[in-house]
C-alpha atoms as a PDB file:
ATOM      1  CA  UNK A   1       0.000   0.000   0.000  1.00  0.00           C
ATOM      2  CA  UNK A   2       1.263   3.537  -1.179  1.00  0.00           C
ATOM      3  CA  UNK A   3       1.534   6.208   1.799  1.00  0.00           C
ATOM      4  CA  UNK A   4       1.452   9.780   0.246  1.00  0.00           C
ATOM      5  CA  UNK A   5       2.782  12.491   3.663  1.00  0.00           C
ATOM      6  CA  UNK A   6       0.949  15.119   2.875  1.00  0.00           C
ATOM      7  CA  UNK A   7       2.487  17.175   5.167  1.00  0.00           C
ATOM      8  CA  UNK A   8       5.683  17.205   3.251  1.00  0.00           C
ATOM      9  CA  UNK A   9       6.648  20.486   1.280  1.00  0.00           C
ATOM     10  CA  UNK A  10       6.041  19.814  -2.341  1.00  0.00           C
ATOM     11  CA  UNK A  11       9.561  20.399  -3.035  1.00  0.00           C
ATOM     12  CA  UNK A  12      10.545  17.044  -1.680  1.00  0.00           C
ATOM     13  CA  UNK A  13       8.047  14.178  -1.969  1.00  0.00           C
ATOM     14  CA  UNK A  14       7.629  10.828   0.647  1.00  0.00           C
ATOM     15  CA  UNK A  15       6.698   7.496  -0.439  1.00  0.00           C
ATOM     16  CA  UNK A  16       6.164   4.489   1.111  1.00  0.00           C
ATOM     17  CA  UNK A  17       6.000   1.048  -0.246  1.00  0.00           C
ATOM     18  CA  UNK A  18       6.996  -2.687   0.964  1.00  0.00           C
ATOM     19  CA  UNK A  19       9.313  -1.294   3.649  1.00  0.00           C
ATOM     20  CA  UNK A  20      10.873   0.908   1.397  1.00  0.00           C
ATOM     21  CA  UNK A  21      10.795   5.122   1.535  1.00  0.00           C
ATOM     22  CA  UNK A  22      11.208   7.232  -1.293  1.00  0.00           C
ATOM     23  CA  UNK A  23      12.281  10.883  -0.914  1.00  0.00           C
ATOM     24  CA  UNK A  24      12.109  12.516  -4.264  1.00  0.00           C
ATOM     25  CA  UNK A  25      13.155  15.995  -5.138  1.00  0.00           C
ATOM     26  CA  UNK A  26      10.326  17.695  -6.740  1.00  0.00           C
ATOM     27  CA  UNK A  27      11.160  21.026  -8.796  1.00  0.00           C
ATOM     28  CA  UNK A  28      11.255  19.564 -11.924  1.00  0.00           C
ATOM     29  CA  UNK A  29      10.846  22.418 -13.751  1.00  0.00           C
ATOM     30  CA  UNK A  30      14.273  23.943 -11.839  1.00  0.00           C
ATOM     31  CA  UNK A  31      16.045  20.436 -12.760  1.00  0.00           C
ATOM     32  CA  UNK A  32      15.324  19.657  -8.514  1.00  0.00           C
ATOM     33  CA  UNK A  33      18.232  22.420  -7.751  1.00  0.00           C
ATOM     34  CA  UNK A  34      18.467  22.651  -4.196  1.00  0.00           C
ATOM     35  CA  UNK A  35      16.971  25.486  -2.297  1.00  0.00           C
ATOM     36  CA  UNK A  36      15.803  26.209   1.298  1.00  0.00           C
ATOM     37  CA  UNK A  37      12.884  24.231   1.113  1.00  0.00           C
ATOM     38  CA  UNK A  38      14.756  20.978  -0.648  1.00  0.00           C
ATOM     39  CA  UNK A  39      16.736  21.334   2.458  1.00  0.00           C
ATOM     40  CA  UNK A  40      14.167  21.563   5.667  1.00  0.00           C
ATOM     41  CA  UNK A  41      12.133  19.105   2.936  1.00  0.00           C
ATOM     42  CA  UNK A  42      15.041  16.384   3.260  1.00  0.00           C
ATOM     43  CA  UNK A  43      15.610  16.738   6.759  1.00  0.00           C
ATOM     44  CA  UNK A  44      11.913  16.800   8.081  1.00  0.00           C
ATOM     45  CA  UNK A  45      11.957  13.746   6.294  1.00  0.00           C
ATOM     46  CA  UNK A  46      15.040  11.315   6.953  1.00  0.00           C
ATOM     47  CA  UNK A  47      14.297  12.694  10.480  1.00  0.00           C
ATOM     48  CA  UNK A  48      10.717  10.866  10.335  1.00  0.00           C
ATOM     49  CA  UNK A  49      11.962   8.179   8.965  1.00  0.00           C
ATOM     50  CA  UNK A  50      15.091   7.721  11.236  1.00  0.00           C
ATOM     51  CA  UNK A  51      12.726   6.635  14.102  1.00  0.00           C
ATOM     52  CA  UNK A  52      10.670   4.743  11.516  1.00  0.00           C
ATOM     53  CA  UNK A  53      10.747   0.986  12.553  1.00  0.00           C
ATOM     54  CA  UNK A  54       8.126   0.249   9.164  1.00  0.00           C
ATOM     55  CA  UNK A  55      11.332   1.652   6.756  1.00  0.00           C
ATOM     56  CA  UNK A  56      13.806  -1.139   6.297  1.00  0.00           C
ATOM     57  CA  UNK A  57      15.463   1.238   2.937  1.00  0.00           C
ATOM     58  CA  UNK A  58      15.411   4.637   1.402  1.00  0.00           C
ATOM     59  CA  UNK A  59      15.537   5.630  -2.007  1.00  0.00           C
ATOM     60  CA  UNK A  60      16.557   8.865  -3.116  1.00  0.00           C
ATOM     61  CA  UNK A  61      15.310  10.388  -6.516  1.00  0.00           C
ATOM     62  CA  UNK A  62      15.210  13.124  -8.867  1.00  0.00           C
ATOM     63  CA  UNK A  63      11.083  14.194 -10.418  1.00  0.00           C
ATOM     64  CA  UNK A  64      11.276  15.157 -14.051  1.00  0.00           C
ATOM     65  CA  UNK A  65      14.566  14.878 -16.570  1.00  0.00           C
ATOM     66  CA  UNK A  66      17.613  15.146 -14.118  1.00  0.00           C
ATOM     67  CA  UNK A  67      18.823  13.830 -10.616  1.00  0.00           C
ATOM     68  CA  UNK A  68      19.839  16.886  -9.266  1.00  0.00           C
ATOM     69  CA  UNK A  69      22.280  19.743 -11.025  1.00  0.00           C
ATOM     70  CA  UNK A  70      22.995  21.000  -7.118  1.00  0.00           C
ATOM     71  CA  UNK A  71      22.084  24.155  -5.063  1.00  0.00           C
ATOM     72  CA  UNK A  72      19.757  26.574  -6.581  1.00  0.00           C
ATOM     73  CA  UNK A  73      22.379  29.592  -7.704  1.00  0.00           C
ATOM     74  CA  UNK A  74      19.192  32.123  -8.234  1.00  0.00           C
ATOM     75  CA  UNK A  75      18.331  31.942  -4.548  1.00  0.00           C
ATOM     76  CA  UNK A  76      21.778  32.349  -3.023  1.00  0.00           C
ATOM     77  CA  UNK A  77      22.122  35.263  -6.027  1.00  0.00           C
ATOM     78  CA  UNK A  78      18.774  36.806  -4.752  1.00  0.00           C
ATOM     79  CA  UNK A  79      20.347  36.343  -1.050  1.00  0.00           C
ATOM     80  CA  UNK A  80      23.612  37.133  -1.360  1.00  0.00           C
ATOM     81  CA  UNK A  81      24.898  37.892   2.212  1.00  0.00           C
ATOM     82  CA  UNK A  82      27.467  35.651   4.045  1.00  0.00           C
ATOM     83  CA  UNK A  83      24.372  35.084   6.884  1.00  0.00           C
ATOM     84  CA  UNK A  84      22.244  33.046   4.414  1.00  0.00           C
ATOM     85  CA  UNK A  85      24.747  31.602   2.558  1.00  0.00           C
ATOM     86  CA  UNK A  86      26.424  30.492   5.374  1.00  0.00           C
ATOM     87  CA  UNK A  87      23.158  28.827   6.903  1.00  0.00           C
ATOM     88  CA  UNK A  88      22.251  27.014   3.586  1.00  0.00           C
ATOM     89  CA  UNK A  89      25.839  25.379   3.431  1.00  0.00           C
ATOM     90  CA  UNK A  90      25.683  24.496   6.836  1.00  0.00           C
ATOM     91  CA  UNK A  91      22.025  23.173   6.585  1.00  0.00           C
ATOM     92  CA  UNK A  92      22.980  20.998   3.301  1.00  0.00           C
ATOM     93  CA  UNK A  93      26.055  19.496   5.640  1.00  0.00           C
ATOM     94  CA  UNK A  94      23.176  18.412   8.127  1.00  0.00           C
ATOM     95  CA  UNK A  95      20.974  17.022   5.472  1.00  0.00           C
ATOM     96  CA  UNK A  96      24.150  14.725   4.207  1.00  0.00           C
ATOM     97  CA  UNK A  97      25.232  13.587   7.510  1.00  0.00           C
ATOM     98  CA  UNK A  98      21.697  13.205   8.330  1.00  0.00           C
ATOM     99  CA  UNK A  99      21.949  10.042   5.245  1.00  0.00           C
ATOM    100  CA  UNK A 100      24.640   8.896   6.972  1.00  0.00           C
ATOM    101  CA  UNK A 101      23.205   8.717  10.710  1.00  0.00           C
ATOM    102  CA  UNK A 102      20.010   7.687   9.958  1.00  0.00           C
ATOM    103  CA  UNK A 103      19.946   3.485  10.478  1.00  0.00           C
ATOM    104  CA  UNK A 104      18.035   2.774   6.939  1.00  0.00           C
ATOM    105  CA  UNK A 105      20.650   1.577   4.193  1.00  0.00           C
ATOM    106  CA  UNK A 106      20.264   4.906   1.675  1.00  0.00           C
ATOM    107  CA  UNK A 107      20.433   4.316  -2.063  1.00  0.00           C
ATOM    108  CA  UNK A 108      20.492   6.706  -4.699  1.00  0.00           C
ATOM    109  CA  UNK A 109      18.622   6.740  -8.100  1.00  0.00           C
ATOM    110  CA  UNK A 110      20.510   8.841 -10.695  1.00  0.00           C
ATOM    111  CA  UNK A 111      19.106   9.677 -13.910  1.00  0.00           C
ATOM    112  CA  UNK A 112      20.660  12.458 -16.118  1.00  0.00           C
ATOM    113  CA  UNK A 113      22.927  14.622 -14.273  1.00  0.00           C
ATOM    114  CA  UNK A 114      24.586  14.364 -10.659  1.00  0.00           C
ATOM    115  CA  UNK A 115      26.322  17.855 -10.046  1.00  0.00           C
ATOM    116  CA  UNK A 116      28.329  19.874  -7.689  1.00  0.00           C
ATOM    117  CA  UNK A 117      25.291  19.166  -3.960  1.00  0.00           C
ATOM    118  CA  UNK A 118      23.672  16.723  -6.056  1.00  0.00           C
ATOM    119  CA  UNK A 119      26.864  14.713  -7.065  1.00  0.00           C
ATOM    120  CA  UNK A 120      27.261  15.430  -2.923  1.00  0.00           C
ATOM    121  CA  UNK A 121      24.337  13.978  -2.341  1.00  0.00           C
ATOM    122  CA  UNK A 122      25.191  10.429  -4.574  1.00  0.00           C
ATOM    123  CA  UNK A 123      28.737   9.990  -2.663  1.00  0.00           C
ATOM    124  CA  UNK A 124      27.023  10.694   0.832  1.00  0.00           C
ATOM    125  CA  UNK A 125      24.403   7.845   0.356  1.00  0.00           C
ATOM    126  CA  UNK A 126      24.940   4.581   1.120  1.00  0.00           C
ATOM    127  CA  UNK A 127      24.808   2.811  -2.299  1.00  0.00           C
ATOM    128  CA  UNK A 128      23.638   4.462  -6.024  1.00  0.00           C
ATOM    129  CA  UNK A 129      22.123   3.116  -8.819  1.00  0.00           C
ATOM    130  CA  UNK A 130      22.772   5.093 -12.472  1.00  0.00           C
ATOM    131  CA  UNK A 131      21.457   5.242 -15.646  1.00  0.00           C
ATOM    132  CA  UNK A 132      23.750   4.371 -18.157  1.00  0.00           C
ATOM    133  CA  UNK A 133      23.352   8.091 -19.745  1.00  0.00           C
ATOM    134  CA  UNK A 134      23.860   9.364 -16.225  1.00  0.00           C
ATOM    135  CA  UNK A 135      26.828  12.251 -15.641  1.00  0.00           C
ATOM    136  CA  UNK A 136      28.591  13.745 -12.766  1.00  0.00           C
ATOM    137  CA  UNK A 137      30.513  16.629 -12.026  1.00  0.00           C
ATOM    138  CA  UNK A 138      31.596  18.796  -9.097  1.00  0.00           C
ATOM    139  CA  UNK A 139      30.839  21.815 -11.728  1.00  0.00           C
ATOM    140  CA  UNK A 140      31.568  24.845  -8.963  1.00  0.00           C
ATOM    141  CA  UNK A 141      34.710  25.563 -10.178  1.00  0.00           C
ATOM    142  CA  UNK A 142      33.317  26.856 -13.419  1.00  0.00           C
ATOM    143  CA  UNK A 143      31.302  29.492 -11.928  1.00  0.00           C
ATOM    144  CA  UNK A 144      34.345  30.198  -9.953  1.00  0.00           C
ATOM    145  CA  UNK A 145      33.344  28.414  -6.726  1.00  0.00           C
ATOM    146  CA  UNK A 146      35.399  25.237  -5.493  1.00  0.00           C
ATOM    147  CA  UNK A 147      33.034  22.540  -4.507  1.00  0.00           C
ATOM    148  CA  UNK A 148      34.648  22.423  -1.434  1.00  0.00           C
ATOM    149  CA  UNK A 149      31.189  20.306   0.623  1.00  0.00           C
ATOM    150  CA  UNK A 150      30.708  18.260  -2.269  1.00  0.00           C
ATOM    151  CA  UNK A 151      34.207  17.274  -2.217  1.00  0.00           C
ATOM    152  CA  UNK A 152      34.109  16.120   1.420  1.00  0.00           C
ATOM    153  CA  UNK A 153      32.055  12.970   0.301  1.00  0.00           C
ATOM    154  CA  UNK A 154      33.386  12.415  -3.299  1.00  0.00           C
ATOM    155  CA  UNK A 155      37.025  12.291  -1.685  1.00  0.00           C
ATOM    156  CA  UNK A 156      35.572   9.527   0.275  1.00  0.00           C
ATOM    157  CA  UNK A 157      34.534   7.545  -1.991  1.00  0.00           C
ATOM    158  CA  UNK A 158      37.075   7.915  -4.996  1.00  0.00           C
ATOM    159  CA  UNK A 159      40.511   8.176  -5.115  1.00  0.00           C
ATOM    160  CA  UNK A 160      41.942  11.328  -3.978  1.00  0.00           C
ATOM    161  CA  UNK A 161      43.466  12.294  -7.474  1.00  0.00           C
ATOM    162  CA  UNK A 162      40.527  11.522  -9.319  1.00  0.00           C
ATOM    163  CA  UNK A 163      38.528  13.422  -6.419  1.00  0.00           C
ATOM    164  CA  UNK A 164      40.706  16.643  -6.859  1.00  0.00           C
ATOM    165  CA  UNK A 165      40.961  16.526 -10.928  1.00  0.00           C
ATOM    166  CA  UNK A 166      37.026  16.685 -10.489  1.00  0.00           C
ATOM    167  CA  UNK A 167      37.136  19.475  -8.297  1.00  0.00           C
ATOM    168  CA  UNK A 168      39.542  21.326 -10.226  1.00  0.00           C
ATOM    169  CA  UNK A 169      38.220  21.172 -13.438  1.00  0.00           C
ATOM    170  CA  UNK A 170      34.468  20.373 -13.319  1.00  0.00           C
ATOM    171  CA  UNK A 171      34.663  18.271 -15.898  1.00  0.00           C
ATOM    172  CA  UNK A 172      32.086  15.419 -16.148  1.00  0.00           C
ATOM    173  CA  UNK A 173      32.324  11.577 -15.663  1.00  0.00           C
ATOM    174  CA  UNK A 174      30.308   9.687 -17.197  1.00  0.00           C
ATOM    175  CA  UNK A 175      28.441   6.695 -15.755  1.00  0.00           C
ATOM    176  CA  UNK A 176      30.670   3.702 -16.883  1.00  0.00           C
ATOM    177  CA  UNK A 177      33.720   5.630 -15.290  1.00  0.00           C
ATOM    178  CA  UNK A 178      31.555   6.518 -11.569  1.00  0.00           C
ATOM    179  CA  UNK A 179      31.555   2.871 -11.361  1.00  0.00           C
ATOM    180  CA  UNK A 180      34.854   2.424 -12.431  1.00  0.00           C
ATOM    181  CA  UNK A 181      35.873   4.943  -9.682  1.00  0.00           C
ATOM    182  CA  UNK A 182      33.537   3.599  -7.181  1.00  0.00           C
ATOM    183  CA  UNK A 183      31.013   6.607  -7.213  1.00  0.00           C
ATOM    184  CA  UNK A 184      27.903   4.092  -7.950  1.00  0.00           C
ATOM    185  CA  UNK A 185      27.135   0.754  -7.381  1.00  0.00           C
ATOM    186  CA  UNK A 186      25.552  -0.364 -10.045  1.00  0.00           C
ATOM    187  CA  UNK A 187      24.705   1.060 -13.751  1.00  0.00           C
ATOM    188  CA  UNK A 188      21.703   0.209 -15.705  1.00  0.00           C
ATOM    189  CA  UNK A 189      19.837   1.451 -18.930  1.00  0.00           C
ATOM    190  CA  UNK A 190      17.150   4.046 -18.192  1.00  0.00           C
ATOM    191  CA  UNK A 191      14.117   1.004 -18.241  1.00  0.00           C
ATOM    192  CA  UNK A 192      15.715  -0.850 -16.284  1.00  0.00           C
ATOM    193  CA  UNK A 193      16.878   1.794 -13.535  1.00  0.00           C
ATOM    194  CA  UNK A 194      13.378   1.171 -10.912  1.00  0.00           C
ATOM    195  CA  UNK A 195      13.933  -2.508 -11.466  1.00  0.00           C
ATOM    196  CA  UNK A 196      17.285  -2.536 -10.345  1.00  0.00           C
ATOM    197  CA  UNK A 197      17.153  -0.235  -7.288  1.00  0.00           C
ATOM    198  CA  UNK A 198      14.445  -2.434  -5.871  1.00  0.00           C
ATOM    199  CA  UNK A 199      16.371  -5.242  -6.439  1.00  0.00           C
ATOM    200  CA  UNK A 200      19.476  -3.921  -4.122  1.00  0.00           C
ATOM    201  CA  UNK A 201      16.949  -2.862  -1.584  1.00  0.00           C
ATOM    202  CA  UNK A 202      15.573  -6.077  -1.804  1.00  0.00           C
ATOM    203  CA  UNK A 203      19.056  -7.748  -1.080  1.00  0.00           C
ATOM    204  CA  UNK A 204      18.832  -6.407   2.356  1.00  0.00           C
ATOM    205  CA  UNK A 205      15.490  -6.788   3.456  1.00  0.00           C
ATOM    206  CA  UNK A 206      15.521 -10.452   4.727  1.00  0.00           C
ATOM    207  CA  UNK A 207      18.438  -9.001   7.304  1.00  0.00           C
ATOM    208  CA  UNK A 208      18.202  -8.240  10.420  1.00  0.00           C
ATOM    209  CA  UNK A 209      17.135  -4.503  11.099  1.00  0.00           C
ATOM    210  CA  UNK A 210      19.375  -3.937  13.745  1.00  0.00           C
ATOM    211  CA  UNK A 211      22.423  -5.715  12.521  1.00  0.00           C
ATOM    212  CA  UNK A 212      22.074  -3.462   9.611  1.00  0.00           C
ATOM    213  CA  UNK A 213      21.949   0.096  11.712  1.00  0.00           C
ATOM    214  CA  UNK A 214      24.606  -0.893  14.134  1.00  0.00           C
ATOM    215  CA  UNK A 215      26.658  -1.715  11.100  1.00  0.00           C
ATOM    216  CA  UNK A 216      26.444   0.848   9.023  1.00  0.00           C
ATOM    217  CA  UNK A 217      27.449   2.891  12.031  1.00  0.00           C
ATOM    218  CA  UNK A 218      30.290   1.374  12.613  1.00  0.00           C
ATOM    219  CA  UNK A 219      31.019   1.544   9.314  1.00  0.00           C
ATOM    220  CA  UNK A 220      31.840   4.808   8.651  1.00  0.00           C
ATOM    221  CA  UNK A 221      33.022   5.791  12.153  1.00  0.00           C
ATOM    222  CA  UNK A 222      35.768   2.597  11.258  1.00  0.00           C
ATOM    223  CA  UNK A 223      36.574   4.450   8.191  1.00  0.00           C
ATOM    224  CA  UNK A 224      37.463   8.182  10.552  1.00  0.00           C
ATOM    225  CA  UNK A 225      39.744   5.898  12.370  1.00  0.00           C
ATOM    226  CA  UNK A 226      43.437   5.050  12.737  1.00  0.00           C
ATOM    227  CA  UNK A 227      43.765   1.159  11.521  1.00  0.00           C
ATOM    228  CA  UNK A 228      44.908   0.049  14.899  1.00  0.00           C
ATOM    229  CA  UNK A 229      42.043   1.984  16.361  1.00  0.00           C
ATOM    230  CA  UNK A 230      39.419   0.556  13.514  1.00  0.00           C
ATOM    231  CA  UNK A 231      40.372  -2.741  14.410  1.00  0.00           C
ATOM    232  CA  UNK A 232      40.066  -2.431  18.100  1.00  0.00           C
ATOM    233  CA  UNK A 233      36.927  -1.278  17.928  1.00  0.00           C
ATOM    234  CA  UNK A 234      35.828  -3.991  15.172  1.00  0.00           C
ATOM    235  CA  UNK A 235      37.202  -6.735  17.889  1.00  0.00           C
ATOM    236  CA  UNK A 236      34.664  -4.975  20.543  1.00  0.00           C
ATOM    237  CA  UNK A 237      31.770  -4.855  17.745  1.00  0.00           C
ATOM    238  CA  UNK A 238      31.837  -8.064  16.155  1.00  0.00           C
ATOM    239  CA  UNK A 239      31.597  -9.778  19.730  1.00  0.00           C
ATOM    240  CA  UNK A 240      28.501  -7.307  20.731  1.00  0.00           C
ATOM    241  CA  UNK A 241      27.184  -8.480  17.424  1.00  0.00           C
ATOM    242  CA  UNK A 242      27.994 -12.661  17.709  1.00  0.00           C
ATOM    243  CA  UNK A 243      26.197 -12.293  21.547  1.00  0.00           C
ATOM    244  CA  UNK A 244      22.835 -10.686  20.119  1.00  0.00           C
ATOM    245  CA  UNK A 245      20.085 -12.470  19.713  1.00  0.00           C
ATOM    246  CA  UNK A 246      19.947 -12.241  15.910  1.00  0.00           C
ATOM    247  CA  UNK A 247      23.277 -13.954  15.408  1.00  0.00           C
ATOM    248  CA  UNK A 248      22.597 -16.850  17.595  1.00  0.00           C
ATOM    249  CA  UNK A 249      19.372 -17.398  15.332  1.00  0.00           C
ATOM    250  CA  UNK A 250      21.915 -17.008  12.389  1.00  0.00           C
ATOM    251  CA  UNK A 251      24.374 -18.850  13.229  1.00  0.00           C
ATOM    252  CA  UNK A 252      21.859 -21.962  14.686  1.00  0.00           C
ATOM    253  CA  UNK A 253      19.792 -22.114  11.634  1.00  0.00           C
ATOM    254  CA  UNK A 254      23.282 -22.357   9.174  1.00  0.00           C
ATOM    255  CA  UNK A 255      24.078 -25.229  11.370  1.00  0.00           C
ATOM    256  CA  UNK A 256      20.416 -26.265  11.343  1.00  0.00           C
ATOM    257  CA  UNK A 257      20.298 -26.196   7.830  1.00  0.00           C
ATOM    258  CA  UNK A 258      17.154 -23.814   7.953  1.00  0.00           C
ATOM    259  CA  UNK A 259      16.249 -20.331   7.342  1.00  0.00           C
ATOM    260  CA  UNK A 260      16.805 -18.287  10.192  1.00  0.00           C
ATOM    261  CA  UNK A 261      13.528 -16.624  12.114  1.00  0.00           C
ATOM    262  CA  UNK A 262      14.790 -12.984  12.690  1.00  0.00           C
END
């Protein structure tokens, strides 16, 4: 059963369905460039939905002909005083650690273009699935701005030369070489994009819920770490994790020869 939240701004849309949430950014007509409402839009949401025990996945899309081409440049034009401008950075920066934090796996669904905050917000999900006609940029530098927040997850998940030769020149990547360089997980023709973004989010949910949260925080707080650090902390996690409940079930029903009962 679909759940429409009418109580969402129309700038970002909700959607329920089989355990699965879909935010969608909804100015098609402005190619969903991100403005002030995008942003309290995004994080009204993934905050409902972080405490959401019904939401075992979120998607995030794009309404109309493009993902996202990143904040709206009108807006910070019209507003163009170091108070707002600071406060919209700063309130994107929550909205993409807000992905991060929340305990739902988040994918991506790109279609067209992924630049500058919206080529931020593919590198600060979880996963992404492209089109194969999808592109990517961190375009700032071409307006004379260095994409210095979208660079903060990009240089996460590439390597740091490719990372900087984005930033640098704005130049585009194409969707065969964001797999390549690890910015998606998967690419797909156009027809086949919905198909194949439920089928990732359906690869995760026959697992436990709360295996998945706890590990996707550790995850990335691992990553922040020093390598002797990471794996003392991994030592302390993994035996947390082997003592719960769901990997006794686990581990008894591979010996069992059964599915477990989570």
């Amino acid at each position: 059963m679909n759940t429409a939240h009418d109580a969402m701004p129309p700038s970002v849309l909700r959607e329920d369905k089989d355990g699965i949430a879909t935010l969608t950014l909804n100015r098609p007509a402005q190619f969903n460039a991100i403005n002030s409402a995008v942003l309290s839009g995004m994080q009204e949401a993934l905050g409902a939905i972080a405490g959401d025990a019904s939401v075992r996945v979120v998607v995030v899309a794009g309404a109309g002909r493009v993902f996202c081409p990143g904040h709206d440049l009108k807006e910070m034009l019209a507003h163009s005083n170091e108070a707002f401008v600071g406060d919209l950075f700063r309130r994107c920066c929550d909205v993409m650690l807000t992905l991060r934090r929340i305990p739902q796996p988040v994918i991506a669904r790109v279609h067209g273009i992924a630049t500058a905050a919206g080529c931020q917000i593919v590198a600060a999900s979880d996963l992404a699935v492209a089109e194969d006609g999808a592109r990517f940029a961190t375009s700032g530098i071409n307006f004379g701005l260095f994409c210095a927040t979208p660079g903060v997850p990009v240089s996460r998940n590439i390597a740091p030369k490719r990372a900087f030769e984005m930033l640098l020149t704005g130049d585009f990547i194409d969707a065969a070489t964001a797999l390549d360089w690890g910015l998606v997980n998967r690419v797909v023709p156009v027809a086949q994009l919905d198909a194949e973004v439920l089928a990732l989010a359906g690869r995760m949910m026959d697992k436990p819920r709360a295996v998945i949260a706890a590990g996707k925080k550790f995850f990335y707080d691992q990553l922040e770490q020093r390598i002797e650090d990471a794996y003392a902390a991994a030592s302390v996690e993994i035996t947390r994790c082997m003592m719960a409940a769901e990997a006794q079930e686990g581990v008894r029903a591979f010996v069992e020869k059964r599915k477990p009962r989570w």
